[in-house]
N, C-alpha and C. Protein backbone atom coordinates (compact mmCIF):
# COMPACT_ATOMS: atom_id res chain seq x y z
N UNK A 1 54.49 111.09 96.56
CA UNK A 1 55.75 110.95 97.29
C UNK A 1 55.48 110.69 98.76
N UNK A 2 56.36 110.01 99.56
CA UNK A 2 56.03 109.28 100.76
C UNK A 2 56.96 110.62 101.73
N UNK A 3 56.28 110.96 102.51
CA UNK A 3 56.30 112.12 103.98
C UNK A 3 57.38 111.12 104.81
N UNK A 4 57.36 110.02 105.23
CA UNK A 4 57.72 109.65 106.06
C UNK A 4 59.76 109.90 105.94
N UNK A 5 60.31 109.80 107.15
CA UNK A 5 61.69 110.69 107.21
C UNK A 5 62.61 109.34 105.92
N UNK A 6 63.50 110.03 105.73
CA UNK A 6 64.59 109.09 105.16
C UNK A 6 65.03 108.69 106.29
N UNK A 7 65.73 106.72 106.16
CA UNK A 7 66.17 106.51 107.12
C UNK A 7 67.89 106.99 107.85
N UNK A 8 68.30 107.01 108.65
CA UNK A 8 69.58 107.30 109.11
C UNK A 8 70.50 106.01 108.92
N UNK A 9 71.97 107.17 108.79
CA UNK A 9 72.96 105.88 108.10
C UNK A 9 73.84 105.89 109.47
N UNK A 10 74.96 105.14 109.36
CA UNK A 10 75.66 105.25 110.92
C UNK A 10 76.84 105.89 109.89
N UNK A 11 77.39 106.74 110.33
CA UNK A 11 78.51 107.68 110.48
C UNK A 11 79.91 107.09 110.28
N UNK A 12 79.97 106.11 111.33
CA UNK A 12 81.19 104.68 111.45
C UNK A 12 81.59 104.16 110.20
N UNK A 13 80.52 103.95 109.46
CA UNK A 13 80.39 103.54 108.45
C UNK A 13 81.38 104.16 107.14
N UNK A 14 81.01 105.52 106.99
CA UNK A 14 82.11 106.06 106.36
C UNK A 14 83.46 105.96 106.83
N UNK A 15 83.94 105.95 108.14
CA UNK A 15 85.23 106.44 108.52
C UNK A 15 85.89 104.53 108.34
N UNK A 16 84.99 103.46 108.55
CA UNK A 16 85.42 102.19 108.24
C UNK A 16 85.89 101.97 107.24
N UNK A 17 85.01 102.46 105.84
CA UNK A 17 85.78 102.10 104.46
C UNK A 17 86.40 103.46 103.71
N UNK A 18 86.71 104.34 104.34
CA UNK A 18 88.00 105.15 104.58
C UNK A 18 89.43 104.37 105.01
N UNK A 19 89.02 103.70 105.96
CA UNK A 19 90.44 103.07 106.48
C UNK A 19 90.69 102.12 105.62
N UNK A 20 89.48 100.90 105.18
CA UNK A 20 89.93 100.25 104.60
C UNK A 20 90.37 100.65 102.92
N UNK A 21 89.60 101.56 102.72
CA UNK A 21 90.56 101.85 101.11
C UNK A 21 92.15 102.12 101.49
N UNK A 22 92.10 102.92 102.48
CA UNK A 22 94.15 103.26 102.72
C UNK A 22 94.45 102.12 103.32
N UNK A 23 94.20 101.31 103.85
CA UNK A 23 95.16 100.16 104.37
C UNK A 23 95.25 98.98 102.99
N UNK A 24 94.28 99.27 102.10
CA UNK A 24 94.43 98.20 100.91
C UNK A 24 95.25 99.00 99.96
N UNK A 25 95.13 100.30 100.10
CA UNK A 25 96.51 100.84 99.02
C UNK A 25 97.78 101.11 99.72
N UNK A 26 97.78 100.80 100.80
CA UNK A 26 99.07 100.68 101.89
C UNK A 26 99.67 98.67 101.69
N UNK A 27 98.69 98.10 101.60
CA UNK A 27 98.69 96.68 101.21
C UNK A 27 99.34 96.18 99.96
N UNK A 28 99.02 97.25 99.27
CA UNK A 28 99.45 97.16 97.95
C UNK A 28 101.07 97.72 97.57
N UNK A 29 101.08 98.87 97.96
CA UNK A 29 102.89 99.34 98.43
C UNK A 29 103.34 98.11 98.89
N UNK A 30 103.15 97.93 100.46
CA UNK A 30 104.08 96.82 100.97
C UNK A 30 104.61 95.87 100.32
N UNK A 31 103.50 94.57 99.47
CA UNK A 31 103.94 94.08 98.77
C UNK A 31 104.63 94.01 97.48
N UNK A 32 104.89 95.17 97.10
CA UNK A 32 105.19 94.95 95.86
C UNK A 32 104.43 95.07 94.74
N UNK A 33 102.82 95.14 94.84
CA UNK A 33 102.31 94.70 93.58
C UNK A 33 102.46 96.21 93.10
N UNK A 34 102.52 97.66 93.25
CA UNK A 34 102.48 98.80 92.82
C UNK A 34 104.21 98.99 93.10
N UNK A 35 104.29 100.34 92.75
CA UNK A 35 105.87 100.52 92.65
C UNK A 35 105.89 102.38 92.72
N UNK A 36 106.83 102.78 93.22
CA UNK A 36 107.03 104.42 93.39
C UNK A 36 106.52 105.23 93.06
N UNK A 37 106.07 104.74 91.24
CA UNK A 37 105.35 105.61 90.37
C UNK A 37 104.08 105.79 91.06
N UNK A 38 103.63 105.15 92.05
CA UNK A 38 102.28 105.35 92.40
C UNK A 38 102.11 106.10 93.41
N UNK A 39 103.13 106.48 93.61
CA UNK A 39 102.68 107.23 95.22
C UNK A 39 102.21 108.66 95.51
N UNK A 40 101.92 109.19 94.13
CA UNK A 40 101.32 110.58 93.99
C UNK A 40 99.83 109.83 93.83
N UNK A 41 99.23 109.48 93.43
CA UNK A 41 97.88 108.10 93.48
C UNK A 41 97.65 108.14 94.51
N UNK A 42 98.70 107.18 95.77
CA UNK A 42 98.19 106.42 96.42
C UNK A 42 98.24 108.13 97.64
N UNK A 43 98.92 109.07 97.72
CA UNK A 43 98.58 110.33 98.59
C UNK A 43 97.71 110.67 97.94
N UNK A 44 96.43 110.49 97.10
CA UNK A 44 95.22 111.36 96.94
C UNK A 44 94.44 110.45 97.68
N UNK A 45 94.67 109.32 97.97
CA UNK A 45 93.75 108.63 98.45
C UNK A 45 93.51 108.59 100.19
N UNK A 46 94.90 108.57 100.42
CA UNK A 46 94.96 108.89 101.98
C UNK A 46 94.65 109.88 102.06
N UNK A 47 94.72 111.38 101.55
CA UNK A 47 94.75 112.57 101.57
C UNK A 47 92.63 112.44 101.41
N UNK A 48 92.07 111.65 100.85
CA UNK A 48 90.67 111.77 100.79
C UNK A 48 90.19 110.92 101.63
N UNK A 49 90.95 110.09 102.65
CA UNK A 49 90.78 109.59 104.31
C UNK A 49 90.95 110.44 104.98
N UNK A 50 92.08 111.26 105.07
CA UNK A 50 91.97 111.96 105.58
C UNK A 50 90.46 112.80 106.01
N UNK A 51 90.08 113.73 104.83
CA UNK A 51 88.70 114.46 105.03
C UNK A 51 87.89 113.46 105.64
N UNK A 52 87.65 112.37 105.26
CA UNK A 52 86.89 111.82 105.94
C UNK A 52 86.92 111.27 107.75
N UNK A 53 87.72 111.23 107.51
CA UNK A 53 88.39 110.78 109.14
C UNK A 53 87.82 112.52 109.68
N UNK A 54 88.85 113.02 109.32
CA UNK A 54 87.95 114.62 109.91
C UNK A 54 86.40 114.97 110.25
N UNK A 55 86.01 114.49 108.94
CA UNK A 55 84.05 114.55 109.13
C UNK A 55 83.89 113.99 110.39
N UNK A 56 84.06 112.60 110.24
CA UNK A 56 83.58 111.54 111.01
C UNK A 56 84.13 112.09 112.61
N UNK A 57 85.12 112.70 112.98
CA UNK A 57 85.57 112.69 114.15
C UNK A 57 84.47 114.46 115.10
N UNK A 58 84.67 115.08 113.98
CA UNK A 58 83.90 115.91 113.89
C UNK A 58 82.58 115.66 114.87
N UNK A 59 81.30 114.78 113.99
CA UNK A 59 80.55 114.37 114.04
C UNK A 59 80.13 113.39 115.10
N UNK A 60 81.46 112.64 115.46
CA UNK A 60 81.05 112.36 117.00
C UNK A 60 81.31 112.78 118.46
N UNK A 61 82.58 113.89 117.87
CA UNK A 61 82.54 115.27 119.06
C UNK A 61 81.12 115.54 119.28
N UNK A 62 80.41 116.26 118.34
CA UNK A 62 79.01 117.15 118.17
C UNK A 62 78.34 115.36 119.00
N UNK A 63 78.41 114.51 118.47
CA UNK A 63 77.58 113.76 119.53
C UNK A 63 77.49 113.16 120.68
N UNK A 64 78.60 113.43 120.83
CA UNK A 64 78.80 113.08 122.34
C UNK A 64 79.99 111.63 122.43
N UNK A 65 80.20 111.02 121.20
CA UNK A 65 81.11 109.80 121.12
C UNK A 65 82.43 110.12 121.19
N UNK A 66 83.04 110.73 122.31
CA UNK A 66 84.47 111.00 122.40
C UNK A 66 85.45 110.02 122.18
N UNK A 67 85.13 108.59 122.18
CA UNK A 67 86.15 107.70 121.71
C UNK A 67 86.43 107.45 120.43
N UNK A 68 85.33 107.19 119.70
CA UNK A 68 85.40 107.19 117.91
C UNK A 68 86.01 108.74 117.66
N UNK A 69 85.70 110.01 118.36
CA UNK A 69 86.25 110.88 117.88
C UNK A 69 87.99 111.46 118.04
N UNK A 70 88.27 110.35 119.15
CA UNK A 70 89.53 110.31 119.16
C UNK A 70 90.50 109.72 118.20
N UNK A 71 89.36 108.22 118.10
CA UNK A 71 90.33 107.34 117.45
C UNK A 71 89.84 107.99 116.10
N UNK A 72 89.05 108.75 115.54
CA UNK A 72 89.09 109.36 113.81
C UNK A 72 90.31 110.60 113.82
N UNK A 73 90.24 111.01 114.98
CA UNK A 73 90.96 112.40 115.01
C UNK A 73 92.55 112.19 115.09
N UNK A 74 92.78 110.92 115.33
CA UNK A 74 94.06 110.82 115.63
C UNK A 74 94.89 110.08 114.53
N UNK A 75 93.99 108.60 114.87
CA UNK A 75 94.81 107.43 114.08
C UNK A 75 94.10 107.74 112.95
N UNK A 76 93.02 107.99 112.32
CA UNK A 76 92.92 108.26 111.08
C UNK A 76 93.06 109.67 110.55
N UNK A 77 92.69 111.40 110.79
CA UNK A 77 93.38 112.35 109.90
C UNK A 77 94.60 112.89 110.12
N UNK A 78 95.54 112.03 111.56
CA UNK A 78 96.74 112.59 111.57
C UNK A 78 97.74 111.19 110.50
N UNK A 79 96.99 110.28 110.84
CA UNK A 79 98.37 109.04 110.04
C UNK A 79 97.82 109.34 108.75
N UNK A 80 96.59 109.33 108.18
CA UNK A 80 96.59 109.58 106.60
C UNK A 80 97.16 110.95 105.98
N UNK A 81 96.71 111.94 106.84
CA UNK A 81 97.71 113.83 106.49
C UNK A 81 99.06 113.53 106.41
N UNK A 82 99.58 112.86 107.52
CA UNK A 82 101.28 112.62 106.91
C UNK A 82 101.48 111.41 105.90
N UNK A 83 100.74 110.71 105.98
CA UNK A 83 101.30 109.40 105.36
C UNK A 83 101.19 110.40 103.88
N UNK A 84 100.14 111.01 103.28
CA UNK A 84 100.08 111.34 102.06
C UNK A 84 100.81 112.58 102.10
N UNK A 85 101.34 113.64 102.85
CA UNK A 85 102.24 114.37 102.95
C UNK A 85 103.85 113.47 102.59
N UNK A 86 103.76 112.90 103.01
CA UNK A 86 105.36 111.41 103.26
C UNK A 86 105.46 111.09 101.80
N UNK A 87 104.25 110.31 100.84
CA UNK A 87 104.39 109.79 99.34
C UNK A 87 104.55 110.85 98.32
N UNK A 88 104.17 112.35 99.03
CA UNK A 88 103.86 113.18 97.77
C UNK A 88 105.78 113.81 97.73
N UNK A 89 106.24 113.65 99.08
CA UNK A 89 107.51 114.09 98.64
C UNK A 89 108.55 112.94 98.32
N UNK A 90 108.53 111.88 98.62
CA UNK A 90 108.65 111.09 98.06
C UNK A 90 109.04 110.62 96.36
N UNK A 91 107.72 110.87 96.06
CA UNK A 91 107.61 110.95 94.53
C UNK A 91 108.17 111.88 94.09
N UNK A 92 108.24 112.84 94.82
CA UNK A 92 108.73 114.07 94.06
C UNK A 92 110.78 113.97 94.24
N UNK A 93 110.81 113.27 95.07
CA UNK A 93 112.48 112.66 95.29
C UNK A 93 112.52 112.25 94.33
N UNK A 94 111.75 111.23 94.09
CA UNK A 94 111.99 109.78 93.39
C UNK A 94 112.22 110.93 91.77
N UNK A 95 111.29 111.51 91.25
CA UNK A 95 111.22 112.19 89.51
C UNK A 95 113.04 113.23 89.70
N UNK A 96 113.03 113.37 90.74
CA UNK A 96 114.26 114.45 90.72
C UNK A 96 115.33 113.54 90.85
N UNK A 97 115.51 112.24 90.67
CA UNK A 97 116.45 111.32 90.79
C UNK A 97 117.39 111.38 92.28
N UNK A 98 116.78 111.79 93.43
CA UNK A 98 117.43 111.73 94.84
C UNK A 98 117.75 110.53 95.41
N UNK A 99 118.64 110.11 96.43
CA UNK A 99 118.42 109.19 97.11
C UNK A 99 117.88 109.19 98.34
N UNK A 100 118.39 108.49 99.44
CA UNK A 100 117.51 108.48 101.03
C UNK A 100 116.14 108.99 100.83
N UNK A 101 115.40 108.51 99.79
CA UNK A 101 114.22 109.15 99.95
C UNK A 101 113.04 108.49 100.82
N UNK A 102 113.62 107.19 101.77
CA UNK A 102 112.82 106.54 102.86
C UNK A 102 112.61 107.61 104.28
N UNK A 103 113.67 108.27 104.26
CA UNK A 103 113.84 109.16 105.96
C UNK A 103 114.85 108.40 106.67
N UNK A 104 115.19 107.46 106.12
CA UNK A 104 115.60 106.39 106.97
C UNK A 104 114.85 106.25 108.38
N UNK A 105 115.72 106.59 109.52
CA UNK A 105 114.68 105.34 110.81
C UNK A 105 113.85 106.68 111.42
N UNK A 106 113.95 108.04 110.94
CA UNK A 106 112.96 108.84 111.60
C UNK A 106 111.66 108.32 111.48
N UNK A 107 111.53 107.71 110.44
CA UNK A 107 109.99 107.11 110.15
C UNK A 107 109.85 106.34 111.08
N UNK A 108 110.61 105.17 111.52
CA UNK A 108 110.43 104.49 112.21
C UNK A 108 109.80 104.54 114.05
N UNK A 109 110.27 106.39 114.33
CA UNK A 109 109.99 106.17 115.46
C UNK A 109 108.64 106.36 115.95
N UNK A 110 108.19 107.12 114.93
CA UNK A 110 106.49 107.15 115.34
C UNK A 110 105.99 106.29 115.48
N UNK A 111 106.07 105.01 114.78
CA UNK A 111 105.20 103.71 115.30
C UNK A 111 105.54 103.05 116.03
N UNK A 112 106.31 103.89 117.39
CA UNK A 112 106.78 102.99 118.37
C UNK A 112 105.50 103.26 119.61
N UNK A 113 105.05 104.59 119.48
CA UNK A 113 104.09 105.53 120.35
C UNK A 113 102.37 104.67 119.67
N UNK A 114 102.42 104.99 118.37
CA UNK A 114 101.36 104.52 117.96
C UNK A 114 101.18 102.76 117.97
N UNK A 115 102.21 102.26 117.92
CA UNK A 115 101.95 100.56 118.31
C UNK A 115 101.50 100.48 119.88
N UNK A 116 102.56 101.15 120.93
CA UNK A 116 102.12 100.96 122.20
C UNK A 116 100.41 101.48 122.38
N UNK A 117 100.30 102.24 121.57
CA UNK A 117 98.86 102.58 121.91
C UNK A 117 97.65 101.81 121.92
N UNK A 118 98.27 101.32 120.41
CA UNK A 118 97.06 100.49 119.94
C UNK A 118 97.20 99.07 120.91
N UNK A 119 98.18 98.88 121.01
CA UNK A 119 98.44 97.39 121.98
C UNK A 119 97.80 97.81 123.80
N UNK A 120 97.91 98.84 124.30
CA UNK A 120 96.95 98.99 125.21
C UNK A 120 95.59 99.08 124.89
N UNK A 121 95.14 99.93 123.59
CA UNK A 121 93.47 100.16 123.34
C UNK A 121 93.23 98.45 123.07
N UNK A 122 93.67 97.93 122.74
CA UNK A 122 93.49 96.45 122.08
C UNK A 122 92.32 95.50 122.94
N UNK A 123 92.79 95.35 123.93
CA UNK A 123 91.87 94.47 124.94
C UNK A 123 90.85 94.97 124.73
N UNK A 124 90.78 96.64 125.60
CA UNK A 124 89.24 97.27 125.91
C UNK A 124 88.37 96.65 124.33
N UNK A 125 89.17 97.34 123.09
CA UNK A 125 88.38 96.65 121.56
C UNK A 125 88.30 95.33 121.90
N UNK A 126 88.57 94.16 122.22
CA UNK A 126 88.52 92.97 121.81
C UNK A 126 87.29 92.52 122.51
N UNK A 127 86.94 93.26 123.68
CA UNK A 127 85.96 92.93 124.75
C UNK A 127 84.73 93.77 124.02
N UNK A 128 84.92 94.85 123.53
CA UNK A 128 83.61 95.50 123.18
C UNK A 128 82.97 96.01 121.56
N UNK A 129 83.88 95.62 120.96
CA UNK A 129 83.79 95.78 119.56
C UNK A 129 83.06 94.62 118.97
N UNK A 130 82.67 94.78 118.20
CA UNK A 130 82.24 93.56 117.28
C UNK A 130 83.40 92.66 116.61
N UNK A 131 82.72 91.09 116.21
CA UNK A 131 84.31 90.58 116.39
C UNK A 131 84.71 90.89 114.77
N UNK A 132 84.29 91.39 113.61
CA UNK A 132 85.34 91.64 112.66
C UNK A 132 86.17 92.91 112.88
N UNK A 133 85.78 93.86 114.03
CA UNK A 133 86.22 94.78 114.01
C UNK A 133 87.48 94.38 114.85
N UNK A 134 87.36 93.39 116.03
CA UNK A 134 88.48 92.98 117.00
C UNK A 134 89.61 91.99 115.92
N UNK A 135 88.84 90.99 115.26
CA UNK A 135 90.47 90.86 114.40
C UNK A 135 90.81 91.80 113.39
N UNK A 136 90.41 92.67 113.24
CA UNK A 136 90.76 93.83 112.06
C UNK A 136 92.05 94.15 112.84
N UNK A 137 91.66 94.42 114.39
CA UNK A 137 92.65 95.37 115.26
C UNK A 137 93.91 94.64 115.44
N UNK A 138 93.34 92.91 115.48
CA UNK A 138 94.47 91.95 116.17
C UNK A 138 95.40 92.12 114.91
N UNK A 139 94.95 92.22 113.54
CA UNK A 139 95.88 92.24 112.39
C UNK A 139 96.55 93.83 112.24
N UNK A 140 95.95 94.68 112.83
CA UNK A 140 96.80 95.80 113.06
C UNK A 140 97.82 95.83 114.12
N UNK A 141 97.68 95.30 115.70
CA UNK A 141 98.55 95.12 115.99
C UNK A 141 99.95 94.35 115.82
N UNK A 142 99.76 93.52 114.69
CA UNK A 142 101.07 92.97 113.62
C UNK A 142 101.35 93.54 112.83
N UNK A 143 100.42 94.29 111.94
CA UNK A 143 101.10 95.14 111.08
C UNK A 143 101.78 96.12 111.37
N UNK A 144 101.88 97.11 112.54
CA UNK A 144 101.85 97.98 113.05
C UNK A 144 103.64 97.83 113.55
N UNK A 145 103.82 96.85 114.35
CA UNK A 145 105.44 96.92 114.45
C UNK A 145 106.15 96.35 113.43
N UNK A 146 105.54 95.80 112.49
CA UNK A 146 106.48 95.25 111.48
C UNK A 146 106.82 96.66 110.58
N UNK A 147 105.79 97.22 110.60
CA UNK A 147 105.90 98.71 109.99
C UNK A 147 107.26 99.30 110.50
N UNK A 148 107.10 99.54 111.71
CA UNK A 148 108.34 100.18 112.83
C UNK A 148 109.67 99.15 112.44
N UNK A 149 109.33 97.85 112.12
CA UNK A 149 110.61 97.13 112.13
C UNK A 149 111.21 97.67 110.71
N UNK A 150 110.10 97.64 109.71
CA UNK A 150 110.73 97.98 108.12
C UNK A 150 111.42 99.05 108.54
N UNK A 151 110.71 100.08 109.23
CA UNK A 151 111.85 101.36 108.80
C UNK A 151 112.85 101.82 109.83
N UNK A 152 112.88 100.98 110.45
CA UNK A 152 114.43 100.68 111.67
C UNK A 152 115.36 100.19 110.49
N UNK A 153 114.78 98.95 109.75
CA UNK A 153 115.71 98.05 108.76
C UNK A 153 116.10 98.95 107.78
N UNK A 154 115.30 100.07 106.83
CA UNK A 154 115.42 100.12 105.98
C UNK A 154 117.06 101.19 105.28
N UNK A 155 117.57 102.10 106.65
CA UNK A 155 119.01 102.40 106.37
C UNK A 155 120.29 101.17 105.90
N UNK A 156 119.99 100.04 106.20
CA UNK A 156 121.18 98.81 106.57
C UNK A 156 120.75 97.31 105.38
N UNK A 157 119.10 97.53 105.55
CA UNK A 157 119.25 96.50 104.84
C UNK A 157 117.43 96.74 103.92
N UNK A 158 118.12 96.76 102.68
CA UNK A 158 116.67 97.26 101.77
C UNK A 158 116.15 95.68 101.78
N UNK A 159 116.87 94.74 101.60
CA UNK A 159 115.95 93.45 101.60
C UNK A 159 115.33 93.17 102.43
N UNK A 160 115.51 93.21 103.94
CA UNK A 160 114.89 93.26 105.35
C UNK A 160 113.62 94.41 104.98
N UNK A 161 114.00 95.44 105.42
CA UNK A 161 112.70 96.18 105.07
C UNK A 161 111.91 95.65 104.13
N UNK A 162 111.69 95.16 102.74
CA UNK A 162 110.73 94.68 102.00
C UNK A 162 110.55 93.28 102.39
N UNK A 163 111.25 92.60 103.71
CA UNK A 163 110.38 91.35 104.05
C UNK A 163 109.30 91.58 105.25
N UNK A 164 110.09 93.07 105.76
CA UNK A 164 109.09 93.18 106.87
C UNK A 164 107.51 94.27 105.84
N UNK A 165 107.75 95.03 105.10
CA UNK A 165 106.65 95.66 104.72
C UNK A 165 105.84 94.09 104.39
N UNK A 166 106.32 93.73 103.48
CA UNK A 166 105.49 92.01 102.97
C UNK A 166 104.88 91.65 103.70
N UNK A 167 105.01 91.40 105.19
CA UNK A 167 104.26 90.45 105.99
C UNK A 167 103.47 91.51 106.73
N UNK A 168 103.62 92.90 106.75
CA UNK A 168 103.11 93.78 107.37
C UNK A 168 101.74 94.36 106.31
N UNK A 169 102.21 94.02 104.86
CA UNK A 169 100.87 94.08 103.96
C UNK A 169 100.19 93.38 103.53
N UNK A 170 100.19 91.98 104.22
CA UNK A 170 99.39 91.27 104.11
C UNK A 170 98.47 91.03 105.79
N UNK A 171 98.90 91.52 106.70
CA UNK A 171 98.15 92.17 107.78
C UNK A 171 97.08 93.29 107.57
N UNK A 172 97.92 93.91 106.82
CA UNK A 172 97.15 95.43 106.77
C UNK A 172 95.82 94.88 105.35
N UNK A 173 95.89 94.03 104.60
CA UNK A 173 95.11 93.16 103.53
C UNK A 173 93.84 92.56 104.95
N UNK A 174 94.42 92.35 105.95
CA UNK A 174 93.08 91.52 106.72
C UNK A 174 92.46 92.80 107.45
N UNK A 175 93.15 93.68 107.86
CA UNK A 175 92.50 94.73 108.33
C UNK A 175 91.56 95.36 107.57
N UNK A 176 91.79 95.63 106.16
CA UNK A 176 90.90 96.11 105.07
C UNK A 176 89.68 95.52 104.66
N UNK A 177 90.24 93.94 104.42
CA UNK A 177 88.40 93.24 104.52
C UNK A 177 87.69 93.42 105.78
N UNK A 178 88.47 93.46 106.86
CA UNK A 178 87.18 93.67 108.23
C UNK A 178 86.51 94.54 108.39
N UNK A 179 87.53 95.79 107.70
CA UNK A 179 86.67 97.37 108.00
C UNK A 179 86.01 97.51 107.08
N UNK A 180 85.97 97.19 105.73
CA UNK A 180 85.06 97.21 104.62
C UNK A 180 84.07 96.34 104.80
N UNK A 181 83.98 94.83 105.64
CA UNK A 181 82.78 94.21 105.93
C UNK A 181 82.72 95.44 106.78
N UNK A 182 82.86 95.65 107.58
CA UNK A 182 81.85 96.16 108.89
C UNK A 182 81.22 97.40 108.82
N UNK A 183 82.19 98.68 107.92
CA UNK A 183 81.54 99.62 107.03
C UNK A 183 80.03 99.08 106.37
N UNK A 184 80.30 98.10 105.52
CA UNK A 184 78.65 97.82 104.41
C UNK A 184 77.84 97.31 105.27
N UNK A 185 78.63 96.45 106.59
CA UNK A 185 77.17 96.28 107.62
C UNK A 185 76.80 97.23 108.47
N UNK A 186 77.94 97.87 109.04
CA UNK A 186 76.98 99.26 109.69
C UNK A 186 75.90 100.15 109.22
N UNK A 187 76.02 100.22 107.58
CA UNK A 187 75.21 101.39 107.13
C UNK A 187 74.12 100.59 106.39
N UNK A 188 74.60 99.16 106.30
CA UNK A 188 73.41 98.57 105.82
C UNK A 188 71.88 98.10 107.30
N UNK A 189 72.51 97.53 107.65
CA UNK A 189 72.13 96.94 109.11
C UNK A 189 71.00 98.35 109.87
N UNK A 190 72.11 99.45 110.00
CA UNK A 190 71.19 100.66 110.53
C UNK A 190 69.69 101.25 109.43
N UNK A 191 70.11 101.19 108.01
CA UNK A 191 68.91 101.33 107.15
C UNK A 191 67.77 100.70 107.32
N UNK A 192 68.21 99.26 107.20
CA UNK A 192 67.06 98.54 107.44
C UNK A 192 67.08 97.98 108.85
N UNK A 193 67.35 98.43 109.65
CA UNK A 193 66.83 97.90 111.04
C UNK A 193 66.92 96.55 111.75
N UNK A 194 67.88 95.79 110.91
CA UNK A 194 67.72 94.58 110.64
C UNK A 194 68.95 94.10 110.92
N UNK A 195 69.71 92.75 111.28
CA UNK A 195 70.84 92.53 111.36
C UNK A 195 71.32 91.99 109.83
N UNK A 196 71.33 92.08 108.82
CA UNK A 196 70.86 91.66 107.14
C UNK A 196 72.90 91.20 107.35
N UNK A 197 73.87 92.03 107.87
CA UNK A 197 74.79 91.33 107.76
C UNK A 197 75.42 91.37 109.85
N UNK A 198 75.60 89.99 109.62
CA UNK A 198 75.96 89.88 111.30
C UNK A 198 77.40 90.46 112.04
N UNK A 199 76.79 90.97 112.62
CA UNK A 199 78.43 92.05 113.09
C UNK A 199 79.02 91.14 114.17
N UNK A 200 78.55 89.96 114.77
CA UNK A 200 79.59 89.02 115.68
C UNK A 200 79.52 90.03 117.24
N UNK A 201 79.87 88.74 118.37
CA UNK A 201 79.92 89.50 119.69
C UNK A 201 81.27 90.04 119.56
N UNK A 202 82.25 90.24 120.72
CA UNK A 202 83.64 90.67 120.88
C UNK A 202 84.23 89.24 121.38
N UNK A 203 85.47 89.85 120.35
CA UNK A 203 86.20 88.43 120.66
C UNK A 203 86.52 87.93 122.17
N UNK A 204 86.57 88.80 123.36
CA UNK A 204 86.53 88.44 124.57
C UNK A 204 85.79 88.52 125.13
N UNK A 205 84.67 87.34 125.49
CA UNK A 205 83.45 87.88 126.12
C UNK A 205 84.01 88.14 127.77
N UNK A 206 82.68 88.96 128.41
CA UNK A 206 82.97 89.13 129.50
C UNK A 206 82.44 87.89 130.64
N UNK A 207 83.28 87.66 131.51
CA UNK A 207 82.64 86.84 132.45
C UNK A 207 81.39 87.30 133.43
N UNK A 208 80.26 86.62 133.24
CA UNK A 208 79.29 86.49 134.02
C UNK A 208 79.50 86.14 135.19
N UNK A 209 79.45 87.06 136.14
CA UNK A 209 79.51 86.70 137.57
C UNK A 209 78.25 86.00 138.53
């Protein structure tokens, strides 16, 4: 047996295809292709982003990466804890034959705080991220108010809301391939030492003075 250490994985890596499994079963709601019955499913899954978002934020407190540990601590185990808190009662409306079981526009107002956010963090990412990770973000910042628009719409007009989730889950569909590429290249790339899949500069380079 070989002494020498096992190699190290990057951390990022997990909390990347964390997001992207919930934004592809969030992808999947929006459009249509799943239906109510699924939403005790689709809260085990956010609910197991969750933990992970936790690890990961964890883990870069202890290292000193206070920004990844913000953005795990925030946008990923506080939006996946409610989002799968949100489907499990939900479903449980839906079997007890209730109605208003959207919230109507209370939902809506949280992603007014969390869009402005991400639309300020946006630049700093676009300049320093790698570029699948910067259009991952640019497709979150569309998905993100169309989200807010569905559930403004969804008291007045149920057809509006399912045109805005539609175009908002097929955003959240491009966000999922970027973070799942960039997940298998972070942890691949760091194993072998190697750039084996290319992570791209940032979509805004900086000017050379």
């Amino acid at each position: 047996m070989s002494n020498s250490p096992a190699p190290k994985g990057d951390i990022g890596a997990a909390g990347a295809l964390a997001l992207s499994i919930s934004t592809i079963c969030m992808f999947a709601v929006g459009t249509g292709i799943v239906g109510p019955d699924s939403f005790m499913y689709l809260a085990a899954w956010l609910f197991g982003g969750f933990l992970i978002h936790f690890y990961c934020g964890i883990i870069c407190l202890k290292d000193g990466d206070s920004l990844n540990a913000v953005i795990n601590l925030s946008f990923g185990t506080y939006l996946e804890l409610v989002g799968a808190i949100t489907f499990v009662m939900q479903w449980y409306a839906i079997i007890g034959g209730k109605t208003g079981i959207g919230g109507g526009m209370l939902n809506a107002f949280p992603w007014i705080p969390l869009t402005a956010a991400l639309w300020i963090w946006s630049y700093a990412i676009f300049r320093g991220a790698p570029k699948a990770v910067g259009v991952g973000i640019a497709a979150a910042d569309v998905a993100f108010p169309l989200t807010c628009a569905a559930q403004f719409a969804a008291p007045f007009s149920p057809v509006l809301m399912a045109q805005f989730n539609f175009v908002a889950g097929i955003f959240l569909l491009i966000l999922s391939l970027c973070f799942a590429y960039m997940g298998t290249a972070g942890l691949v790339n760091t194993v072998y030492q190697r750039p084996i899949f290319p992570m791209g500069g940032p979509l805004i380079k900086s000017k050379v003075k």
